[in-house]
C-alpha atoms as a PDB file:
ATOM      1  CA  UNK A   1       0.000   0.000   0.000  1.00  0.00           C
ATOM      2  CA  UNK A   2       1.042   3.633  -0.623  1.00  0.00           C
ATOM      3  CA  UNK A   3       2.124   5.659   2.395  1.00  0.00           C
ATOM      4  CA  UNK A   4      -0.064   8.922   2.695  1.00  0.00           C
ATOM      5  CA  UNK A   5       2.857  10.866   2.180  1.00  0.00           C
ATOM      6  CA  UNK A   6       3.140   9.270  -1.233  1.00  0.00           C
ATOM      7  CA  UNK A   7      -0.631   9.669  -2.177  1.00  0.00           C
ATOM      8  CA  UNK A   8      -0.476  13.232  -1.222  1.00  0.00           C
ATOM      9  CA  UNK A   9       2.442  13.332  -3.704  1.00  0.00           C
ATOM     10  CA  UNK A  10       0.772  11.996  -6.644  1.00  0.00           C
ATOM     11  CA  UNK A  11      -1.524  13.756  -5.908  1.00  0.00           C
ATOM     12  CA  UNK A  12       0.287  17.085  -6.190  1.00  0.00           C
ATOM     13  CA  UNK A  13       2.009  16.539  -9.215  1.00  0.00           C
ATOM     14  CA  UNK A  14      -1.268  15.219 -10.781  1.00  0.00           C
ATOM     15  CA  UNK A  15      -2.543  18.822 -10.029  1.00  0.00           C
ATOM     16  CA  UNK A  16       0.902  20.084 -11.267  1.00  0.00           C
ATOM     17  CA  UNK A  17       0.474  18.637 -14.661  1.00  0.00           C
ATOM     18  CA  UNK A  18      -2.934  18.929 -14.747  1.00  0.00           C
ATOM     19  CA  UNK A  19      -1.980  22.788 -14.036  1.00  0.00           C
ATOM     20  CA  UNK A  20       0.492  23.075 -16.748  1.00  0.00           C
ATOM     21  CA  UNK A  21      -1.710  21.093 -19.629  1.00  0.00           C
ATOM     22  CA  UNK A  22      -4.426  23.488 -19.116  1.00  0.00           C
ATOM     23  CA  UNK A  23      -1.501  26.310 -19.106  1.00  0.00           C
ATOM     24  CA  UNK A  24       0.178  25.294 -22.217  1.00  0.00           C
ATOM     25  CA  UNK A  25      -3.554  24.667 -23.905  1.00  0.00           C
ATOM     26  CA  UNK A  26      -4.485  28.246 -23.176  1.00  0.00           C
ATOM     27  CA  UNK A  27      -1.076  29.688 -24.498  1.00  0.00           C
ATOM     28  CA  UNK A  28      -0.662  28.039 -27.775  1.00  0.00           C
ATOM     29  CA  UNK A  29      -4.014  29.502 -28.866  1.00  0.00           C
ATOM     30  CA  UNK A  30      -2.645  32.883 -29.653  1.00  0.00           C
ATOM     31  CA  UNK A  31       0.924  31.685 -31.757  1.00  0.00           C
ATOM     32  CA  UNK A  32      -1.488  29.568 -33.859  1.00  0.00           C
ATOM     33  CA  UNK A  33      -4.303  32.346 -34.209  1.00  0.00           C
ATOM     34  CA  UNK A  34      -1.097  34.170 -35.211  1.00  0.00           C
ATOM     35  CA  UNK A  35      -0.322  31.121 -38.238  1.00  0.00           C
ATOM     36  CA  UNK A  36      -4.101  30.649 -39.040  1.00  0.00           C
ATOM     37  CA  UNK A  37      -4.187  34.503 -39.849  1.00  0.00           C
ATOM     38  CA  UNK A  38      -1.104  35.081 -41.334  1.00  0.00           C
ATOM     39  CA  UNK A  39      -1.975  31.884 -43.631  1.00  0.00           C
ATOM     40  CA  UNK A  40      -5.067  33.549 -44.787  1.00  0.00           C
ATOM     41  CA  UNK A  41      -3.351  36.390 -45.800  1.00  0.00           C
ATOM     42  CA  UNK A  42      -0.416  35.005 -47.732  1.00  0.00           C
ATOM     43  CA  UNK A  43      -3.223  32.691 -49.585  1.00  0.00           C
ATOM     44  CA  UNK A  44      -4.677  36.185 -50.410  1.00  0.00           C
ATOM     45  CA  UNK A  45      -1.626  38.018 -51.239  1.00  0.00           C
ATOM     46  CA  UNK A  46      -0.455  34.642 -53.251  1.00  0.00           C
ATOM     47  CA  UNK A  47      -3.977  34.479 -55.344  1.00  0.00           C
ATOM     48  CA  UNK A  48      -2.741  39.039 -56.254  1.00  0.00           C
ATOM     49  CA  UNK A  49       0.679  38.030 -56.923  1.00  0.00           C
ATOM     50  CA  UNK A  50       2.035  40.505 -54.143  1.00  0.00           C
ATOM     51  CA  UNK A  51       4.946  38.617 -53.573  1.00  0.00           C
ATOM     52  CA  UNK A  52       6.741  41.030 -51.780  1.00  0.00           C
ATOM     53  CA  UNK A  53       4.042  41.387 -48.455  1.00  0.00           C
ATOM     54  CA  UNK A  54       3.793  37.694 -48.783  1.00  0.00           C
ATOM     55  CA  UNK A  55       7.434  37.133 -47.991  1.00  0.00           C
ATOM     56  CA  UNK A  56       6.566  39.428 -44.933  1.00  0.00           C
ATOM     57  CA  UNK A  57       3.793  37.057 -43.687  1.00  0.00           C
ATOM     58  CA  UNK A  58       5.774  34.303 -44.038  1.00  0.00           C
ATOM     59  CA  UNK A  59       8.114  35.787 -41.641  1.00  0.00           C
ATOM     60  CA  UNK A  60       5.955  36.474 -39.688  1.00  0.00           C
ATOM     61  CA  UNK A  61       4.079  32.624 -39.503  1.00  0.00           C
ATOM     62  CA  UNK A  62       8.262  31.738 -38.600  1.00  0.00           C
ATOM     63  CA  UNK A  63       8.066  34.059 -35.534  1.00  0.00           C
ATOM     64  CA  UNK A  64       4.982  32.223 -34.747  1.00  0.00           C
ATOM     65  CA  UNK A  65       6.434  28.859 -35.067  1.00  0.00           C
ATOM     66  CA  UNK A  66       9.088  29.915 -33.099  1.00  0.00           C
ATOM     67  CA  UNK A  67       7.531  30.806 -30.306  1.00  0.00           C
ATOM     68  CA  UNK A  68       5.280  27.740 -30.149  1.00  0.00           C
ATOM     69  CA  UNK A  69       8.736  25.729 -29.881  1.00  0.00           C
ATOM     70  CA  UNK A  70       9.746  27.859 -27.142  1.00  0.00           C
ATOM     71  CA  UNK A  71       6.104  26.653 -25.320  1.00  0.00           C
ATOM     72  CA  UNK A  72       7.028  23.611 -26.447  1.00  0.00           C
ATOM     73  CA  UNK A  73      10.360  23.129 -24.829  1.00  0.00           C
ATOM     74  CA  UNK A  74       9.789  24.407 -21.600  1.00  0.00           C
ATOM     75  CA  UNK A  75       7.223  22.055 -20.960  1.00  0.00           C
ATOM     76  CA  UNK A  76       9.302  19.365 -22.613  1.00  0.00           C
ATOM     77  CA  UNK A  77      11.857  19.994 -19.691  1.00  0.00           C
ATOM     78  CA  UNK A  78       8.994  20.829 -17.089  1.00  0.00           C
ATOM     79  CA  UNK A  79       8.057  17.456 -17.873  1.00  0.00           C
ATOM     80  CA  UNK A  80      11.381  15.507 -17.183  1.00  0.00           C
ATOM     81  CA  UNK A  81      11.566  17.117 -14.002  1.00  0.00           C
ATOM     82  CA  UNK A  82      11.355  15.006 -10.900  1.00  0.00           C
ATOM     83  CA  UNK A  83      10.227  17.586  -8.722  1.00  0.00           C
ATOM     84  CA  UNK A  84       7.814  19.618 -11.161  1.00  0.00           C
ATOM     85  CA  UNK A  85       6.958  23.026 -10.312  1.00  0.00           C
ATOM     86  CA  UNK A  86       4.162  25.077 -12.203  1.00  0.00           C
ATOM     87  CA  UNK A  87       6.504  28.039 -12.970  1.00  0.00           C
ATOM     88  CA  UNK A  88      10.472  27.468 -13.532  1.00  0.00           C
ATOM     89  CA  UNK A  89      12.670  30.190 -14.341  1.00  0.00           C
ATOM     90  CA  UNK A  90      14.936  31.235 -17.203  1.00  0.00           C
ATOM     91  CA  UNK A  91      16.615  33.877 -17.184  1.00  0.00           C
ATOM     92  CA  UNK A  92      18.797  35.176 -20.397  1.00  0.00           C
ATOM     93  CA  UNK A  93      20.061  38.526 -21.484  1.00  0.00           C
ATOM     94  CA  UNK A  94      18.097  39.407 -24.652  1.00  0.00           C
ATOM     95  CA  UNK A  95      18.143  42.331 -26.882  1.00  0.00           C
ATOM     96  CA  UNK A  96      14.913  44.196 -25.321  1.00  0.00           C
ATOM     97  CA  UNK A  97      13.667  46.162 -28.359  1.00  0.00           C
ATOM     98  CA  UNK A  98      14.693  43.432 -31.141  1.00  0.00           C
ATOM     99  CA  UNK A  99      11.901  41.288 -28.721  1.00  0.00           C
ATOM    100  CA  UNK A 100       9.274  43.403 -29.026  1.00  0.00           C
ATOM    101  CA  UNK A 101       9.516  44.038 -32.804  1.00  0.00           C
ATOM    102  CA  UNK A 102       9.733  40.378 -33.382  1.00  0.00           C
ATOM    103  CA  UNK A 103       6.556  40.017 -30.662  1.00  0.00           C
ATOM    104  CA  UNK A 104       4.336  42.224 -32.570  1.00  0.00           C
ATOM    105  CA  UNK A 105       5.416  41.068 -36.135  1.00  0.00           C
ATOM    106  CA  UNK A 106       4.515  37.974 -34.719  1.00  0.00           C
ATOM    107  CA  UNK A 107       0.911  38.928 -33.989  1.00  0.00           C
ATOM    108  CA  UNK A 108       0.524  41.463 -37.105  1.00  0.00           C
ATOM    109  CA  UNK A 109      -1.538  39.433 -39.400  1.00  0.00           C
ATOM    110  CA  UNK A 110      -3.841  39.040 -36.594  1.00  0.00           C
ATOM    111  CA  UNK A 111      -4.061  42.451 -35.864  1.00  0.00           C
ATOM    112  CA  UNK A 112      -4.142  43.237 -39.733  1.00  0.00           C
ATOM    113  CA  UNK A 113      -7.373  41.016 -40.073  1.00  0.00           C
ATOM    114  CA  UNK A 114      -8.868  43.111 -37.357  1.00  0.00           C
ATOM    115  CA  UNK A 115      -7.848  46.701 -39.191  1.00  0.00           C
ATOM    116  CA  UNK A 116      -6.509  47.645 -35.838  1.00  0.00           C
ATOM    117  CA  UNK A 117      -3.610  49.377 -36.022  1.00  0.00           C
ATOM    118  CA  UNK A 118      -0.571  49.243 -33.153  1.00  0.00           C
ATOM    119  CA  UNK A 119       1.766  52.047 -32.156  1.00  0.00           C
ATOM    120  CA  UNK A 120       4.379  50.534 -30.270  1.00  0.00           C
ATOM    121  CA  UNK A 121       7.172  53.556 -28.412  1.00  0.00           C
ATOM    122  CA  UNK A 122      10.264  52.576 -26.397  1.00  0.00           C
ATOM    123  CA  UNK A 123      11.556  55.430 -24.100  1.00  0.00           C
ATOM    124  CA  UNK A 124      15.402  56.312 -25.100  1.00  0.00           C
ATOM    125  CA  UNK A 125      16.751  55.530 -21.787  1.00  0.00           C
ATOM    126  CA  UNK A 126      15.325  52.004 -21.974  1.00  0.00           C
ATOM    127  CA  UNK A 127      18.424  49.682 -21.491  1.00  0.00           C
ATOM    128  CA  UNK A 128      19.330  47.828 -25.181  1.00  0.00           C
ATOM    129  CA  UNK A 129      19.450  44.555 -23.403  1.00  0.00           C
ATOM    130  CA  UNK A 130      17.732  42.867 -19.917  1.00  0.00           C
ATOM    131  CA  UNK A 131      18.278  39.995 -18.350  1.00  0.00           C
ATOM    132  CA  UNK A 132      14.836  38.494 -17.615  1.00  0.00           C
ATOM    133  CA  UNK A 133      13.023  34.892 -18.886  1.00  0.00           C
ATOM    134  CA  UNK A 134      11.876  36.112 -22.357  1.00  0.00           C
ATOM    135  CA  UNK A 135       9.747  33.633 -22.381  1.00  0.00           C
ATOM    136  CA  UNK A 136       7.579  34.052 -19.742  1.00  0.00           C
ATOM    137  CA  UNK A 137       7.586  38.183 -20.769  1.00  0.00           C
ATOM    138  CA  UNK A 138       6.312  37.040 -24.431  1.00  0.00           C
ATOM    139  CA  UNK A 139       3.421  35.054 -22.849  1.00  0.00           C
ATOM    140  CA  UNK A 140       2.730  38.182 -20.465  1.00  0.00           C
ATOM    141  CA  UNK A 141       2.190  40.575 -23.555  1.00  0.00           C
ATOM    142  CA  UNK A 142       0.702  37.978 -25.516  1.00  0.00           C
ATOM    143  CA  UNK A 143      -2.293  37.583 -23.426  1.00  0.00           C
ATOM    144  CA  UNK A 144      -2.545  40.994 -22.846  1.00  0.00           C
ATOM    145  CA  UNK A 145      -2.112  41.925 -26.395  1.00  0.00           C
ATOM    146  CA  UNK A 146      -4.543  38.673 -27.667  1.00  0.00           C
ATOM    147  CA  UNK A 147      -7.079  40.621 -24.749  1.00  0.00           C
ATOM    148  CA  UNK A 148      -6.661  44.152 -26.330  1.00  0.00           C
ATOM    149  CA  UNK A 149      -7.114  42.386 -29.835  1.00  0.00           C
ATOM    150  CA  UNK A 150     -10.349  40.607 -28.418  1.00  0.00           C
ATOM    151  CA  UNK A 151     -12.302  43.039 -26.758  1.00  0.00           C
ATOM    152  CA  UNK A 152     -11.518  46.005 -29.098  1.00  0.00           C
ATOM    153  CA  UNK A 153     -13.891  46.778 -32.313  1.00  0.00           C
ATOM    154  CA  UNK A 154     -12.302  46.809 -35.899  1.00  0.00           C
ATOM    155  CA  UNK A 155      -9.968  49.887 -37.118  1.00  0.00           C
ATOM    156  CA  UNK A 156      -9.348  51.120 -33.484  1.00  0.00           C
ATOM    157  CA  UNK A 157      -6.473  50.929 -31.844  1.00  0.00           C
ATOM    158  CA  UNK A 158      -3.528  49.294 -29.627  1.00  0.00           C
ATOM    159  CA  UNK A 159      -0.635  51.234 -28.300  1.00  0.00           C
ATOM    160  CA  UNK A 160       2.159  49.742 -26.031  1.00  0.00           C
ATOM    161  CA  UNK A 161       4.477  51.841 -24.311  1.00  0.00           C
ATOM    162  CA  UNK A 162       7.809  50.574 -22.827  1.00  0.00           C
ATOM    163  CA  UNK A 163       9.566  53.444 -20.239  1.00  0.00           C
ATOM    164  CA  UNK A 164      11.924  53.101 -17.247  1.00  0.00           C
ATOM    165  CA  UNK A 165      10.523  53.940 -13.528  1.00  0.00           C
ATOM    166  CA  UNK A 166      12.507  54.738 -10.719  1.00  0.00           C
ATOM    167  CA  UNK A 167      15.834  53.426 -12.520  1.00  0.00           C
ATOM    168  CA  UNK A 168      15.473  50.199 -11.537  1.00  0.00           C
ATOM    169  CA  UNK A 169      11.978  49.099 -12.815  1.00  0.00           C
ATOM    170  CA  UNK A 170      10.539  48.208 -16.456  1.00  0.00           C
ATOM    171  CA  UNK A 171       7.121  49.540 -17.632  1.00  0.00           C
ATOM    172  CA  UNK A 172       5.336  48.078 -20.167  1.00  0.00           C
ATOM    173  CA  UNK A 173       1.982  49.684 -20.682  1.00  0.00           C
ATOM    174  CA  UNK A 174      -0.800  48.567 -23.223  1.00  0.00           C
ATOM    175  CA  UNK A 175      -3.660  50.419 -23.746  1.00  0.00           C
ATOM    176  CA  UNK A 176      -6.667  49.859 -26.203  1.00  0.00           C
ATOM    177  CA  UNK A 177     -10.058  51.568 -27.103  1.00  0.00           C
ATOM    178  CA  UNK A 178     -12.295  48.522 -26.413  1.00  0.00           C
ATOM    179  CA  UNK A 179     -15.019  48.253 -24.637  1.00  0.00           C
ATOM    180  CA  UNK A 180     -13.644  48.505 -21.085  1.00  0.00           C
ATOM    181  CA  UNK A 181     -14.337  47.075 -18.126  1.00  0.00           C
ATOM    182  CA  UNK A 182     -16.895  47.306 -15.254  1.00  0.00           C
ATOM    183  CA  UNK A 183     -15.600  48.463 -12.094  1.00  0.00           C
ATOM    184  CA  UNK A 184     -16.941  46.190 -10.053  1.00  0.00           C
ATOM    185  CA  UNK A 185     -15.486  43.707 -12.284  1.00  0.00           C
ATOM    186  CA  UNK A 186     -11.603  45.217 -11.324  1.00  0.00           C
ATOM    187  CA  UNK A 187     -10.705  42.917  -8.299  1.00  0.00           C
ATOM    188  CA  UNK A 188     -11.528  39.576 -10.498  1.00  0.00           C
ATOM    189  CA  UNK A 189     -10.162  40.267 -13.969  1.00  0.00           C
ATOM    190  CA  UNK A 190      -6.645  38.069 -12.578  1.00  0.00           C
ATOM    191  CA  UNK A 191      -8.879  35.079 -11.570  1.00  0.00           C
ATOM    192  CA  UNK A 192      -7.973  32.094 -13.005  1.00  0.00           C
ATOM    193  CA  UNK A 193     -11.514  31.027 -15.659  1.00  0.00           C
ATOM    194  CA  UNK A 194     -13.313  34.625 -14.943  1.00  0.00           C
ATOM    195  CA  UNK A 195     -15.035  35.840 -17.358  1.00  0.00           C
ATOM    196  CA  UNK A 196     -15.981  39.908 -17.603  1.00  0.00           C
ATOM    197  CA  UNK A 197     -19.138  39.685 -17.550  1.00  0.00           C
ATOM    198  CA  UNK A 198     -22.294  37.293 -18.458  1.00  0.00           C
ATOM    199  CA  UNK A 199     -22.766  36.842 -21.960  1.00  0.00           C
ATOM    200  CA  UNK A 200     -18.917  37.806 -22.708  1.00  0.00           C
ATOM    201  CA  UNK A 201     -18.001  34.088 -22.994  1.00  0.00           C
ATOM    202  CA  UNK A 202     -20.695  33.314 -25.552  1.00  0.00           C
ATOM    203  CA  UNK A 203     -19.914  36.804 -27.719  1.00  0.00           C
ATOM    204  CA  UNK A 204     -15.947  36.697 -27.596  1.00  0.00           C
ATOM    205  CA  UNK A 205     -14.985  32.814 -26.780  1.00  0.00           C
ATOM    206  CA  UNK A 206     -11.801  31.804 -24.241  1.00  0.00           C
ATOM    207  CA  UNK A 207     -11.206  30.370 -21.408  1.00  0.00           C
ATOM    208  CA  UNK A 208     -10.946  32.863 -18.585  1.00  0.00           C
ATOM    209  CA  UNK A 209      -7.181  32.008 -18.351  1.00  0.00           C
ATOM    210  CA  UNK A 210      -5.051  34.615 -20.063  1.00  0.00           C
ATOM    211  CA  UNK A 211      -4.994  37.181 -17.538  1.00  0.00           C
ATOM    212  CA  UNK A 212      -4.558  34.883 -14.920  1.00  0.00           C
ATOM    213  CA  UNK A 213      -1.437  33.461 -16.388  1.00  0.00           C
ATOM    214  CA  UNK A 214      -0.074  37.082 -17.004  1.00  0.00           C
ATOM    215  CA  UNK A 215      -0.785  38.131 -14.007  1.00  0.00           C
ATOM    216  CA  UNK A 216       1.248  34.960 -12.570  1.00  0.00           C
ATOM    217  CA  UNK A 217       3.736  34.489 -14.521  1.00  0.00           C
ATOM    218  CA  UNK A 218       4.627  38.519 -13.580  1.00  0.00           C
ATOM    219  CA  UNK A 219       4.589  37.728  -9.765  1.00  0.00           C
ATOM    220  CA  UNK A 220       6.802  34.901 -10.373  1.00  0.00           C
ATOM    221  CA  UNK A 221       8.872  37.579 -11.694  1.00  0.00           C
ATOM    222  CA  UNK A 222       8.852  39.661  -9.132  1.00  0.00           C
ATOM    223  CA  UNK A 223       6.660  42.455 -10.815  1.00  0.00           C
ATOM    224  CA  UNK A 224       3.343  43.511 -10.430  1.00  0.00           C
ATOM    225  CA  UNK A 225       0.491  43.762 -13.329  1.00  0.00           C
ATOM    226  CA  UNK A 226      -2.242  46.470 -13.120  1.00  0.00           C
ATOM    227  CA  UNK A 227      -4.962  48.014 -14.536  1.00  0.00           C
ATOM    228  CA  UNK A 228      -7.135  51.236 -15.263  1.00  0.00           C
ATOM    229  CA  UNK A 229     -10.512  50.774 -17.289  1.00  0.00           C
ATOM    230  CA  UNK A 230     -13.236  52.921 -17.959  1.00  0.00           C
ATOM    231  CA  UNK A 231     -16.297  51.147 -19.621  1.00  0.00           C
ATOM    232  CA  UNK A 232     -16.904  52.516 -23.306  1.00  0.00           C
ATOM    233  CA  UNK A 233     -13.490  53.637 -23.555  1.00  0.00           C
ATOM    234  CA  UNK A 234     -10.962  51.039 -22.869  1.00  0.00           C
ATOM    235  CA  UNK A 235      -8.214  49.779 -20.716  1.00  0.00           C
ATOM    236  CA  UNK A 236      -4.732  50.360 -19.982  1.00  0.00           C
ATOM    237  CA  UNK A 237      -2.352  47.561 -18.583  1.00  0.00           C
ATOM    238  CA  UNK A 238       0.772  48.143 -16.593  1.00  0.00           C
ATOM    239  CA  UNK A 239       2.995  45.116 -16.347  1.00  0.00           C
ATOM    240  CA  UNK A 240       6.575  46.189 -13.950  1.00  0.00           C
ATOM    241  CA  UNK A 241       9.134  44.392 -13.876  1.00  0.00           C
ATOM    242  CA  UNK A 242      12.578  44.421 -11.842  1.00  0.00           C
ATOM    243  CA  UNK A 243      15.246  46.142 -13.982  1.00  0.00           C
ATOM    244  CA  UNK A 244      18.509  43.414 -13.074  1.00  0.00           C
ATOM    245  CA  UNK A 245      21.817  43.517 -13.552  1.00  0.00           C
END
C-alpha cells in the first residue's frame, strides 16, 4: 500500500500537470491564431501576386512557429523534471527592443485582419538589453495583447508603451479603445476562468485564463500587473518588472 505521504504526492504533481496542460492549452491559442491569420493572408496576397508582403507574412508565420517551440520546450523539460513546479525560471540577457519588434510582427496578421492598427514607443533611456526569462515576458504581452485584440472593435487601436521607472523598474503599458471594463469587475479580472461579464463568454470565446497566467507568470517575476478601465473607452495595462543587472 502507498504511504499517505506518497498519495499526497501523486496527488500534487497530478494537479501540477494537470496545471500546466491546461496552461500550455491556453497559451498556444494565440501563436497559432497568429499562423491561421497570417496563412489567410499570404493565400490572399499569393492568389494578387504581391509577392513582396507575402514574404513578410511568411516571416511572420516563422516568428509564430518559433515561439510555439519555445512553449514547447519548456514544458518538454517541465516534464522531465522530478520535482515539477508550475513556474520554472529562465533567465537570459536578450536584446529588449529586437523582442518586441519580433513580438508584434509575430501577432501582425492578426491584428491586420482586425484593421486595428498598433503604435508601439520605447523610451530612449530604456536599457538595449535585460536579463529576464523572455519567455515568460512574451506570454505576459501575448495575453494581454490577444485581450486588447479581443475586446476592441475593428480599425481602433492598440498602443504599447515601454519606459523606465525609478531606474530600476521596467514599464510596459498597453492600452486599447475597447469596450472597457466594469468596475466592479476590477478585483476579479486576474482570476484564473473569470469571465468579464455574463454573456462575454458566448460573444468573444476563451477560457478565462489569459490574464490569470499574465498576471502569474509577472509575480513569479517579481513584478506587479495592473490596470485602469473605464467602460466605453478602454483599458490600460501596466505590467513592472525588476530592472537586473
Amino acid at each position: 500500500m502507498m504511504a499517505a505521504n506518497d498519495i499526497l504526492d501523486e496527488q500534487s504533481s497530478n494537479e501540477i500537470m494537470k496545471s500546466i496542460f491546461r496552461t500550455t492549452l491556453h497559451e498556444i491559442g494565440t501563436p497559432i491564431n497568429a499562423v491561421v491569420s497570417a496563412s489567410r493572408l499570404l493565400k490572399l496576397e499569393l492568389d494578387n501576386g504581391n509577392t513582396e508582403f507575402a514574404h513578410e507574412l511568411i516571416q511572420m508565420i516563422f516568428s509564430s512557429s518559433n515561439y510555439l517551440h519555445e512553449i514547447f520546450e519548456r514544458v518538454r523539460l517541465a516534464a522531465q523534471q522530478e520535482n515539477m513546479q508550475k513556474f520554472q525560471m529562465d533567465e537570459i540577457i536578450f536584446d529588449f527592443r529586437k523582442w518586441v519588434d519580433n513580438l508584434l510582427h509575430s501577432m501582425a496578421a492578426m491584428f491586420m485582419e482586425k484593421e486595428i492598427s498598433i503604435v508601439k514607443r520605447v523610451s530612449e533611456d530604456f536599457p538595449a538589453t535585460i536579463y529576464s526569462d523572455k519567455t515568460y515576458l512574451t506570454q505576459i504581452i501575448y495575453n494581454i495583447l490577444s485581450n486588447a485584440l479581443k475586446y476592441s472593435p475593428k480599425s481602433s487601436g492598440v498602443t504599447i508603451v515601454c519606459f523606465v521607472r525609478d531606474k530600476n523598474t521596467a514599464c510596459i503599458e498597453i492600452t486599447d479603445q475597447g469596450i472597457g471594463i466594469p468596475t466592479s469587475e476590477l478585483p476579479h479580472i486576474f482570476k484564473e476562468y473569470h469571465q468579464i461579464v455574463s454573456g462575454y463568454k458566448t460573444k468573444f470565446g476563451g477560457m478565462g485564463l489569459g490574464l490569470s497566467i499574465a498576471k502569474n507568470l509577472t509575480e513569479v517575476m517579481g513584478g506587479n500587473i495592473e490596470v485602469k478601465s473605464e467602460v466605453g473607452e478602454g483599458s490600460t495595462f501596466t505590467v513592472t518588472l525588476p530592472l537586473k543587472k
